[in-house]
Protein backbone atom coordinates (compact mmCIF):
# COMPACT_ATOMS: atom_id res chain seq x y z
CA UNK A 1 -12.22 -9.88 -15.80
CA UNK A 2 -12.48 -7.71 -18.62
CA UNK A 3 -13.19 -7.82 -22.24
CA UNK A 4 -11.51 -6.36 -24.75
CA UNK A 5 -12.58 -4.07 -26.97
CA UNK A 6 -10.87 -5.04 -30.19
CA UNK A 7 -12.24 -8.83 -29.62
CA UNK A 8 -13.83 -11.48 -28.01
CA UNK A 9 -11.14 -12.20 -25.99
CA UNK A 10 -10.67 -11.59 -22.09
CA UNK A 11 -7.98 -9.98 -20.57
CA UNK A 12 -7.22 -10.08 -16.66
CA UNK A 13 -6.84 -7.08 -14.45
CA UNK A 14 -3.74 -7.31 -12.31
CA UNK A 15 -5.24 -5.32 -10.22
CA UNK A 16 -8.61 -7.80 -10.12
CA UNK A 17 -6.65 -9.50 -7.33
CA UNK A 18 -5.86 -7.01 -4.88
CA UNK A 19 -9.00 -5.82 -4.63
CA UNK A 20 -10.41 -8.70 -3.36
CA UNK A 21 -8.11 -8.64 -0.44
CA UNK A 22 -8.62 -5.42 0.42
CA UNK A 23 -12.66 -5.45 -0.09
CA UNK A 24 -13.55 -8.85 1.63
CA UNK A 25 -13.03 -7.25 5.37
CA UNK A 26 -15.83 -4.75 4.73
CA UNK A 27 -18.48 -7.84 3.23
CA UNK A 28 -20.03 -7.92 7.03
CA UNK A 29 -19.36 -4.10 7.40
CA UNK A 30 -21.72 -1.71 5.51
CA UNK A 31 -21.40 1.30 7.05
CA UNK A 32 -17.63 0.76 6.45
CA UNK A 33 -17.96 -0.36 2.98
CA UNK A 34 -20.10 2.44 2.03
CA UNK A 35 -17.83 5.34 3.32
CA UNK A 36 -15.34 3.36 1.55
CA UNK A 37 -17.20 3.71 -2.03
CA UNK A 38 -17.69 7.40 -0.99
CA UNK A 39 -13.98 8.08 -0.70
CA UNK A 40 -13.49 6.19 -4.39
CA UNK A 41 -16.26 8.04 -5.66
CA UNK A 42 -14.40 11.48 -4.84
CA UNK A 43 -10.61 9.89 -5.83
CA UNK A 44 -12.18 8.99 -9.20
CA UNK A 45 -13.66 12.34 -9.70
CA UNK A 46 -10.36 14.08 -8.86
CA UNK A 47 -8.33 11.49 -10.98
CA UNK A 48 -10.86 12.72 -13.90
CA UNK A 49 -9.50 16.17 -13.30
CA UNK A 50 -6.28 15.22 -15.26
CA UNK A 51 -2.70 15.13 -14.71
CA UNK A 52 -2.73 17.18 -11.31
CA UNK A 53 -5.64 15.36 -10.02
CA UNK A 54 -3.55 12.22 -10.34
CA UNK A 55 -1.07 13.77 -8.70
CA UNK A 56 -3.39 14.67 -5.59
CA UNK A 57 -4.28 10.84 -5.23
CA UNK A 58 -0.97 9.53 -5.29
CA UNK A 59 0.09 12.12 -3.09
CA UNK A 60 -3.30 10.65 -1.26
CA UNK A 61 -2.29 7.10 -1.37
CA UNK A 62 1.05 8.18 0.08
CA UNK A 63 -0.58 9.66 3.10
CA UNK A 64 -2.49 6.77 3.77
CA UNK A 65 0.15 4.50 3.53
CA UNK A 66 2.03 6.54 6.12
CA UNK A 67 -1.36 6.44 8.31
CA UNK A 68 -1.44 2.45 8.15
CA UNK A 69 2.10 1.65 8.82
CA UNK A 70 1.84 1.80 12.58
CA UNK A 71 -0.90 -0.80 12.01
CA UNK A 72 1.20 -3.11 10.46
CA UNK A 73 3.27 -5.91 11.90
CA UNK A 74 6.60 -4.15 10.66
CA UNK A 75 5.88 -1.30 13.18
CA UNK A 76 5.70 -3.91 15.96
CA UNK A 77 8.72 -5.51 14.98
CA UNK A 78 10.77 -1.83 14.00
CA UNK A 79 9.69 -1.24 17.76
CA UNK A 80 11.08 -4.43 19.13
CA UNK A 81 14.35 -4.05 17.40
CA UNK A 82 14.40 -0.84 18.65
CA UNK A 83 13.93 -1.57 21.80
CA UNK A 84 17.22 -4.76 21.65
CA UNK A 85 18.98 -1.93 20.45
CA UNK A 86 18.26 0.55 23.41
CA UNK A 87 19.28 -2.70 25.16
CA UNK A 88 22.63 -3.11 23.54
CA UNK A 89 21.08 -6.56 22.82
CA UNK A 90 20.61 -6.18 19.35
CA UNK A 91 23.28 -8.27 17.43
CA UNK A 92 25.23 -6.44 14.81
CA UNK A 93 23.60 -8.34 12.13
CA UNK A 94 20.14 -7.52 12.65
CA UNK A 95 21.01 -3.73 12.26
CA UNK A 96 18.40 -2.18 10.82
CA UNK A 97 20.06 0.80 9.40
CA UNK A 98 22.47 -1.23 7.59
CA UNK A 99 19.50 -3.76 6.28
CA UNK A 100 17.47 -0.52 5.33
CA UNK A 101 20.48 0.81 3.06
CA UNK A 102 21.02 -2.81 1.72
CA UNK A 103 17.71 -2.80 0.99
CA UNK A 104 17.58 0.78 -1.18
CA UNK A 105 20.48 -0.55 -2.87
CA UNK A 106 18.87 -3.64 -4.08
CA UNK A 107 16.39 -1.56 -4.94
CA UNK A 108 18.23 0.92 -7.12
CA UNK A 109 20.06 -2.12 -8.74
CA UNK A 110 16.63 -3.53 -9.76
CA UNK A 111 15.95 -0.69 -11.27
């Protein structure tokens, strides 16, 4: 939590949250969490740099999204229905394409 500045009251940190579920694996790993604090240490000073800096973490961020996503479960499963598909056991519902262009257009209706 936070204070604010203007008064005594506290304000909460949507981001308060998240952090705890990405920080709690590294509690038993300190080598880990330390390298970890290094690599905010040097986003922080880059996001100081101004405008372009931000744009070198998000472009960052981006990258390491891209690294984690074959450590996710919807790799395993974009490789299974792959697979069906290779198969010609894949049911015309569960067509990925058309779900991922469903989904954009949700998306951009949202928005």
């Amino acid at each position: 939590m936070q204070r604010a500045d203007n008064d005594n009251e506290t304000t909460h940190n949507p981001l308060e949250d998240q952090w705890s579920v990405v920080l709690d694996p590294y509690e038993d790993q300190p080598d880990l969490a330390f390298i970890l604090a290094q690599n905010f240490q040097v986003m922080k000073k880059v996001l100081e740099t101004g405008p372009s800096g931000a744009v070198q973490v998000i472009e960052s961020f981006e990258e390491a999204i891209e690294t984690l996503f074959p450590f996710s479960e919807y790799y395993k499963a974009g490789r299974e229905f792959f697979l069906l598909a290779v198969k010609g056991t894949l049911p015309p519902a569960f067509d990925l394409t058309k779900l991922a262009e469903q989904a954009r257009r949700s998306e951009a209706n949202d928005v």
